[in-house]
Protein backbone atom coordinates (compact mmCIF):
# COMPACT_ATOMS: atom_id res chain seq x y z
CA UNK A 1 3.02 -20.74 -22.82
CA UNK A 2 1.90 -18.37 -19.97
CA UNK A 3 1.01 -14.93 -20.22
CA UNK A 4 0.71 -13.51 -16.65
CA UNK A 5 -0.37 -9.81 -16.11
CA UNK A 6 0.01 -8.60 -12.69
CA UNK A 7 -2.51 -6.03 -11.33
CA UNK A 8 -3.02 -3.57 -8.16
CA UNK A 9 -3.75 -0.49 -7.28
CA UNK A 10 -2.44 2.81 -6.27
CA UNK A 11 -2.58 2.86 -2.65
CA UNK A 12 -0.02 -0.25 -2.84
CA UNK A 13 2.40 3.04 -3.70
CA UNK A 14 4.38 1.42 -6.37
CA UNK A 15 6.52 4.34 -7.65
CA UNK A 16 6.22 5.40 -11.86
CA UNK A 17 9.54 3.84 -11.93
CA UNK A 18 8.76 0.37 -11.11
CA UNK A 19 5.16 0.31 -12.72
CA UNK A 20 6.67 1.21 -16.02
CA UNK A 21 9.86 -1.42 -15.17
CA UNK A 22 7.68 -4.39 -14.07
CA UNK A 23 4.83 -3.69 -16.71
CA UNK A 24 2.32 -3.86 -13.55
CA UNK A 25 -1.11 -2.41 -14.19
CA UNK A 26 -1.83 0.17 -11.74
CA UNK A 27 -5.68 1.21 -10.98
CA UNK A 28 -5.65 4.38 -9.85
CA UNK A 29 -8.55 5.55 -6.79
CA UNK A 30 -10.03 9.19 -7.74
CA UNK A 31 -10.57 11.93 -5.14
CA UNK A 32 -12.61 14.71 -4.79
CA UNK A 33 -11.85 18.17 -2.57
CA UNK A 34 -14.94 20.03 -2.32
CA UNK A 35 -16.50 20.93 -5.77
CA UNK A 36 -13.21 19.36 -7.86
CA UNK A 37 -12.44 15.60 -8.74
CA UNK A 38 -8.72 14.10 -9.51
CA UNK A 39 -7.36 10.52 -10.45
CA UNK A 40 -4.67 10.11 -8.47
CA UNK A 41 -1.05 9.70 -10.25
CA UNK A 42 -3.11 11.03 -13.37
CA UNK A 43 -3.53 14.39 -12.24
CA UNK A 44 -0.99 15.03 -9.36
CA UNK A 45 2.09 13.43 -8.57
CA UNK A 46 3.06 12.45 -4.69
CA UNK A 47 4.76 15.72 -3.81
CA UNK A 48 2.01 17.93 -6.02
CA UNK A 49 -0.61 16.04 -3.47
CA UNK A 50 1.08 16.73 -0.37
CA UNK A 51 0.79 20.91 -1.02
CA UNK A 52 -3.07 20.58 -2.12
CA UNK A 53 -3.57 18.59 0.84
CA UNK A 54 -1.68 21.01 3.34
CA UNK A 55 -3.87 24.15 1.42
CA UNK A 56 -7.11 22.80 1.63
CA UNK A 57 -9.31 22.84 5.08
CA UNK A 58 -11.67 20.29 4.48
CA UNK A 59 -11.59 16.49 4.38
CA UNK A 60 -10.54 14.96 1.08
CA UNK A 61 -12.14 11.54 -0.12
CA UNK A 62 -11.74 8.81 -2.29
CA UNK A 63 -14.00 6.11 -3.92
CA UNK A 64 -13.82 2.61 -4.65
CA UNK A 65 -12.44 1.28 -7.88
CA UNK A 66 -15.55 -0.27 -9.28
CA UNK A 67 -16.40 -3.52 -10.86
CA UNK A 68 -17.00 -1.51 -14.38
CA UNK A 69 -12.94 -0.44 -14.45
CA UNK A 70 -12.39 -3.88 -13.16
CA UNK A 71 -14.31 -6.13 -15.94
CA UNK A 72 -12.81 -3.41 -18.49
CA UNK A 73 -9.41 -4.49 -17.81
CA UNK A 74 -10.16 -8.52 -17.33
CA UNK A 75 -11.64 -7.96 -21.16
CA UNK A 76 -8.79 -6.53 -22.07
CA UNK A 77 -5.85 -8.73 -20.89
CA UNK A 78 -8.21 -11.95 -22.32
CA UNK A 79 -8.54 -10.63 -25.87
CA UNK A 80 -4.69 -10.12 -25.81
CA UNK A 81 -3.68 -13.51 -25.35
CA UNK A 82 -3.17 -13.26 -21.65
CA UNK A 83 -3.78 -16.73 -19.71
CA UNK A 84 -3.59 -15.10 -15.89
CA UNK A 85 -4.23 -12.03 -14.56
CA UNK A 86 -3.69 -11.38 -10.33
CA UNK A 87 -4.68 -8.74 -8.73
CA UNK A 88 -3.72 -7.78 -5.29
CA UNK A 89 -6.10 -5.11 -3.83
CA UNK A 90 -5.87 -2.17 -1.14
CA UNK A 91 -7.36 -3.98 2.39
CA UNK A 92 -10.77 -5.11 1.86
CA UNK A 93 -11.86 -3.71 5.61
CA UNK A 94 -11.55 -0.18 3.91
CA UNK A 95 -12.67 -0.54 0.79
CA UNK A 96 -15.19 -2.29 -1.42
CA UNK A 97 -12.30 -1.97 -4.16
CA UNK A 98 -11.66 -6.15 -3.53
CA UNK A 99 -15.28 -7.20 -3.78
CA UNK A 100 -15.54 -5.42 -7.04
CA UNK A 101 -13.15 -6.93 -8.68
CA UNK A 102 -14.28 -10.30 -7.00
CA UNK A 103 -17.48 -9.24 -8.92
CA UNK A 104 -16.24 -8.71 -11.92
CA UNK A 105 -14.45 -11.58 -12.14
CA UNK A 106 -17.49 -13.24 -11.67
CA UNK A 107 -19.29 -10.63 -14.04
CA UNK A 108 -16.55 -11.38 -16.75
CA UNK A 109 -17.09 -15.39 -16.51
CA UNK A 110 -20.65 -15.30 -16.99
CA UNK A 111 -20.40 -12.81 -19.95
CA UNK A 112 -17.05 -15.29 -21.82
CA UNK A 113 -17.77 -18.81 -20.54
CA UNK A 114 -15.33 -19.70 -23.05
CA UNK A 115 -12.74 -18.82 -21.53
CA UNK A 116 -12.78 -20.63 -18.38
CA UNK A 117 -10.40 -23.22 -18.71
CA UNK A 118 -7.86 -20.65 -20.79
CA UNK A 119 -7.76 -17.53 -18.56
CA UNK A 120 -7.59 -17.53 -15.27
CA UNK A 121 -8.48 -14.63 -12.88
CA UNK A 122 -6.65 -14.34 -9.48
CA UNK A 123 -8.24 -11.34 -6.75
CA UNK A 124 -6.12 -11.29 -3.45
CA UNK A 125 -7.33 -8.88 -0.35
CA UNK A 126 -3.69 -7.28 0.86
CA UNK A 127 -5.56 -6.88 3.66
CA UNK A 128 -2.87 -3.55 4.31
CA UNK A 129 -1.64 -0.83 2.63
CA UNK A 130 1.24 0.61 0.55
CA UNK A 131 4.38 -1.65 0.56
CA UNK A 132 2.76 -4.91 2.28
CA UNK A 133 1.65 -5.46 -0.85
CA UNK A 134 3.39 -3.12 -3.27
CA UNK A 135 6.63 -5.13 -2.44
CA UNK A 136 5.26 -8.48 -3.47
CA UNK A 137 3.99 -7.52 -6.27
CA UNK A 138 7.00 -5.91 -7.78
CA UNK A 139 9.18 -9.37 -6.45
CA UNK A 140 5.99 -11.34 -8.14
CA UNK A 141 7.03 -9.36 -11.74
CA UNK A 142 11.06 -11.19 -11.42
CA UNK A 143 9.56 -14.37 -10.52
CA UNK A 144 7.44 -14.17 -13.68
CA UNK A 145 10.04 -13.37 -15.63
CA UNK A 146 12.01 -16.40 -14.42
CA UNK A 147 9.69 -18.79 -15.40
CA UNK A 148 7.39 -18.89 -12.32
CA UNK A 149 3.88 -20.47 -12.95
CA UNK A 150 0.71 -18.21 -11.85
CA UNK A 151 -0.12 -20.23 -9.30
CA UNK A 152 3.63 -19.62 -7.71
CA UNK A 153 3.14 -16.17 -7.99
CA UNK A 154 -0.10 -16.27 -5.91
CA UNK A 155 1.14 -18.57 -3.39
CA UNK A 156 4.27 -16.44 -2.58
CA UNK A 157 2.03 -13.18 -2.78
CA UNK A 158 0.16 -14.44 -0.27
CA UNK A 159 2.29 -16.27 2.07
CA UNK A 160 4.26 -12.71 1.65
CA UNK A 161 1.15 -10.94 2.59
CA UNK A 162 0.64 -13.66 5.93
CA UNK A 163 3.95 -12.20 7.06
CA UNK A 164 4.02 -8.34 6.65
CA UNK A 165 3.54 -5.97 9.39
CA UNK A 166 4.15 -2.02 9.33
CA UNK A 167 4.63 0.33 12.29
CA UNK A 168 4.47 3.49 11.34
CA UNK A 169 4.64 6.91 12.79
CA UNK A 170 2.40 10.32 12.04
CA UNK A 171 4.20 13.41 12.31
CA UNK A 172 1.18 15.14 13.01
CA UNK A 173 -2.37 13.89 14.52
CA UNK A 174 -3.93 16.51 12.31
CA UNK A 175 -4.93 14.81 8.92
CA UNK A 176 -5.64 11.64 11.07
CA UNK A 177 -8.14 13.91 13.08
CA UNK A 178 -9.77 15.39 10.53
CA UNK A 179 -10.31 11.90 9.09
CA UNK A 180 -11.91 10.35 11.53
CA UNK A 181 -8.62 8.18 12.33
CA UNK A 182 -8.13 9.31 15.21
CA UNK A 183 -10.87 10.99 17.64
CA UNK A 184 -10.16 14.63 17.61
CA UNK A 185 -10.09 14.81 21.51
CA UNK A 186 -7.14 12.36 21.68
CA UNK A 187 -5.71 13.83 18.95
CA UNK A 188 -6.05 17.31 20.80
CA UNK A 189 -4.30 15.79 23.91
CA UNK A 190 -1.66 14.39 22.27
CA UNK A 191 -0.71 17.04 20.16
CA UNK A 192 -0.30 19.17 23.81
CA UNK A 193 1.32 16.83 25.53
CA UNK A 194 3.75 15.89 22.50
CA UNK A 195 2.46 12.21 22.28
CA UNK A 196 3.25 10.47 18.82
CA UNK A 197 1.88 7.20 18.29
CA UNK A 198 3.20 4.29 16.81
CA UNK A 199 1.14 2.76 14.50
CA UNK A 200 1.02 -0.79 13.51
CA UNK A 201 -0.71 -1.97 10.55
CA UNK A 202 -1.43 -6.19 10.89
CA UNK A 203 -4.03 -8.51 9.78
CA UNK A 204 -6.12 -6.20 8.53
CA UNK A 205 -6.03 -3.22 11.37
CA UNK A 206 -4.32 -0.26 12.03
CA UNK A 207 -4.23 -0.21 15.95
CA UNK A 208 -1.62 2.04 18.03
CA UNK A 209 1.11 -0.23 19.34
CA UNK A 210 2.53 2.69 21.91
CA UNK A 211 2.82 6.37 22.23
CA UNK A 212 6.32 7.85 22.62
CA UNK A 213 6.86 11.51 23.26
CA UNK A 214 8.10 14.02 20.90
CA UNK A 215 9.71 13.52 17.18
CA UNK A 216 13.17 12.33 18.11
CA UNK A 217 11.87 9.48 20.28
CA UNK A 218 10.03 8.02 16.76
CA UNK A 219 12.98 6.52 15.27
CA UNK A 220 14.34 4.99 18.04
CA UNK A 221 11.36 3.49 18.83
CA UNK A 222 10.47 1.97 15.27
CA UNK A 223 13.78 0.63 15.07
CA UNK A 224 13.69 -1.05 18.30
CA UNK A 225 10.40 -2.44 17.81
CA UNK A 226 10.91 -3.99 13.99
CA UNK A 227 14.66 -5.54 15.00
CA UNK A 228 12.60 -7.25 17.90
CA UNK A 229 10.51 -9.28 15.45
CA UNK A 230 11.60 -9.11 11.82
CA UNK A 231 12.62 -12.17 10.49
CA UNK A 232 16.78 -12.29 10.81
CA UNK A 233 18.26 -11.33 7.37
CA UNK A 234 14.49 -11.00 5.43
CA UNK A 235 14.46 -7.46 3.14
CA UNK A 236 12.43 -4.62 4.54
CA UNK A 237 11.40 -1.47 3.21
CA UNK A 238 11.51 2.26 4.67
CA UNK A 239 7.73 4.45 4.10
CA UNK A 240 7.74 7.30 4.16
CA UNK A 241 6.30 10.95 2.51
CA UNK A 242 7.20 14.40 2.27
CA UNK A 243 10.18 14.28 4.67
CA UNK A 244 13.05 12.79 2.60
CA UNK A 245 15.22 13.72 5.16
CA UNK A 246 13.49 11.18 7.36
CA UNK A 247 13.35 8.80 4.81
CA UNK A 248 16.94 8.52 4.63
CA UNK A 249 17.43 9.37 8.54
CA UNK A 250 15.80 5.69 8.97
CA UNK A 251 16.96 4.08 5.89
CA UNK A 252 20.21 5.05 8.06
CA UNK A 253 18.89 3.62 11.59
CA UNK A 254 17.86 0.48 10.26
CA UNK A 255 20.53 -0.30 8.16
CA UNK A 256 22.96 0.16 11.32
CA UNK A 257 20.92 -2.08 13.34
CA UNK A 258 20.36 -4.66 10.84
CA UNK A 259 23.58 -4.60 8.78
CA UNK A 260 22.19 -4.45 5.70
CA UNK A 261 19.97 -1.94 3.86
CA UNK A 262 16.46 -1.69 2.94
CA UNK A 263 15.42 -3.61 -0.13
CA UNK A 264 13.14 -0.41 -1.43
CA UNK A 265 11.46 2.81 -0.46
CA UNK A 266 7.88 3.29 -0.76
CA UNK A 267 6.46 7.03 -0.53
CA UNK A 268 2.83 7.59 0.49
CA UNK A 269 0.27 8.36 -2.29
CA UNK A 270 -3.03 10.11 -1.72
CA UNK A 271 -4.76 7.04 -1.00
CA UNK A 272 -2.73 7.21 2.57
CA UNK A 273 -1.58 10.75 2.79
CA UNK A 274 -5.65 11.58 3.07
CA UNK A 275 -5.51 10.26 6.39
CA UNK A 276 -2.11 10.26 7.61
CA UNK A 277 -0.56 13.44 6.34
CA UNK A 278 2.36 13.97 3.96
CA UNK A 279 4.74 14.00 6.93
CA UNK A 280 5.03 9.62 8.12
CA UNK A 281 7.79 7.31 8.49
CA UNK A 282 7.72 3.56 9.16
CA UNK A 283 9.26 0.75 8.05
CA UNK A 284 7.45 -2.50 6.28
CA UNK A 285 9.27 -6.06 6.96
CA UNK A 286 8.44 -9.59 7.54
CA UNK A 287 7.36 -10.78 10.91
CA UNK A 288 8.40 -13.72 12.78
CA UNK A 289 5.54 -13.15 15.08
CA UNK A 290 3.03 -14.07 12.71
């Protein structure tokens, strides 16, 4: 029979909750700020984050989860009876994280050639962030545990993944300034004039879709924009960080314009706070666009 272990990572922002629910491996990224080092959900939770982040001055980073932690973990899952592992990855345009594990799947073959027509080794690019693929994944661990075949799981993973767009909205150009995100003269004029952009994460990118001014205008405008082209009647999920009021606040909007609510809520980890801030809110949902 099947044994199917479902991987990631933790920028998809799967809360503790569901991790430890759907028994879904969770790599976790480190970061450094200056002279210290920190596994993220190891050594901070979300909210701890968010007030090291608003103390410190500099620019945090993070590094790639390498092929080591990757072939450590295929090991694993094959000497305990597991036939399939898949793991879906933070987008390969930002980090080597995918390629690693591409290479050590590769690494792991070469070193057990025993085990290639028992164990099976998925890797899937996201090619996104946070709930584009954190969603799936979690709907991939039911599926499983109705009976659905490995391959099934990839193949709705990924037609999932064909579908999912995010627009998203920074509270503040600061963090994305300091990261490079955003070029700091832009971010300088919009902070005067009171522009917020509206971010929307697809195929890979993170472009801004349009600029609205001032906070109040955000919600309005991420509403409008996701009812124009989600899918009628599809789930959706609110994203969102620091601000649980405006978590809820569009949880709210939404389900008013929809008429029904979100399927989940996914709050930012490091991984995304780095160079968004703590303070976002956006909604994830499938596309009929695409």
């Amino acid at each position: 029979m099947p044994k199917i272990k479902l991987m990631t990572d933790s920028a998809s922002d799967i809360s503790f909750e569901n991790e430890k629910k759907y028994d879904i491996k969770v790599m976790n990224f480190k970061l450094v700020m200056g002279e210290e080092s920190y596994v993220s959900r190891v050594d901070f939770d979300n909210e701890k984050f968010y007030k090291m982040l608003d103390g410190y001055d500099g620019i945090p980073t993070h590094s790639q989860i390498t092929s080591f932690e990757y072939l450590e973990e295929f090991e694993k899952y094959y000497n305990e009876g597991y036939t399939d592992v898949i793991n879906v990855t933070i987008n390969a345009n930002a980090s080597s994280t995918y390629s690693n594990a591409v290479m050590a799947a590769e690494q792991f073959f070469e070193e057990h050639p025993e085990a290639k027509d028992k164990f099976n080794i998925y890797n899937i690019d996201s090619e996104s962030y946070t709930a584009t693929y954190g969603y799936p994944i979690c709907r991939a661990a039911t599926k499983i545990k109705r009976g659905a075949t490995a391959t099934e799981v990839v193949n709705y993973i990924k037609a999932r993944l064909s579908k999912s767009v995010i627009y998203f909205a920074m509270y503040t150009l600061k963090y994305a300034r300091k990261s490079g995100r955003i070029p700091s003269a832009a971010a300088f004029v919009g902070e005067v004039l009171g522009l917020k952009p509206i971010m929307r994460i697809c195929d890979g990118e993170i472009k801004t879709h349009e600029k609205v001014r001032g906070d109040k205008a955000i919600m309005p405008k991420i509403e409008s924009l996701v009812s124009g082209e989600i899918i009628p009647q599809t789930p959706y999920c609110i994203i969102y960080g620091s601000d649980l009021e405006a978590r809820d606040e569009m949880a709210r909007v939404m389900t008013k314009k929809l008429g029904y609510p979100p399927a989940d809520f996914y709050q930012i980890g490091a991984v995304i706070s780095v160079n968004a801030g703590p303070q976002v809110v956006g909604v994830m949902f499938k596309s009929r666009t695409r």
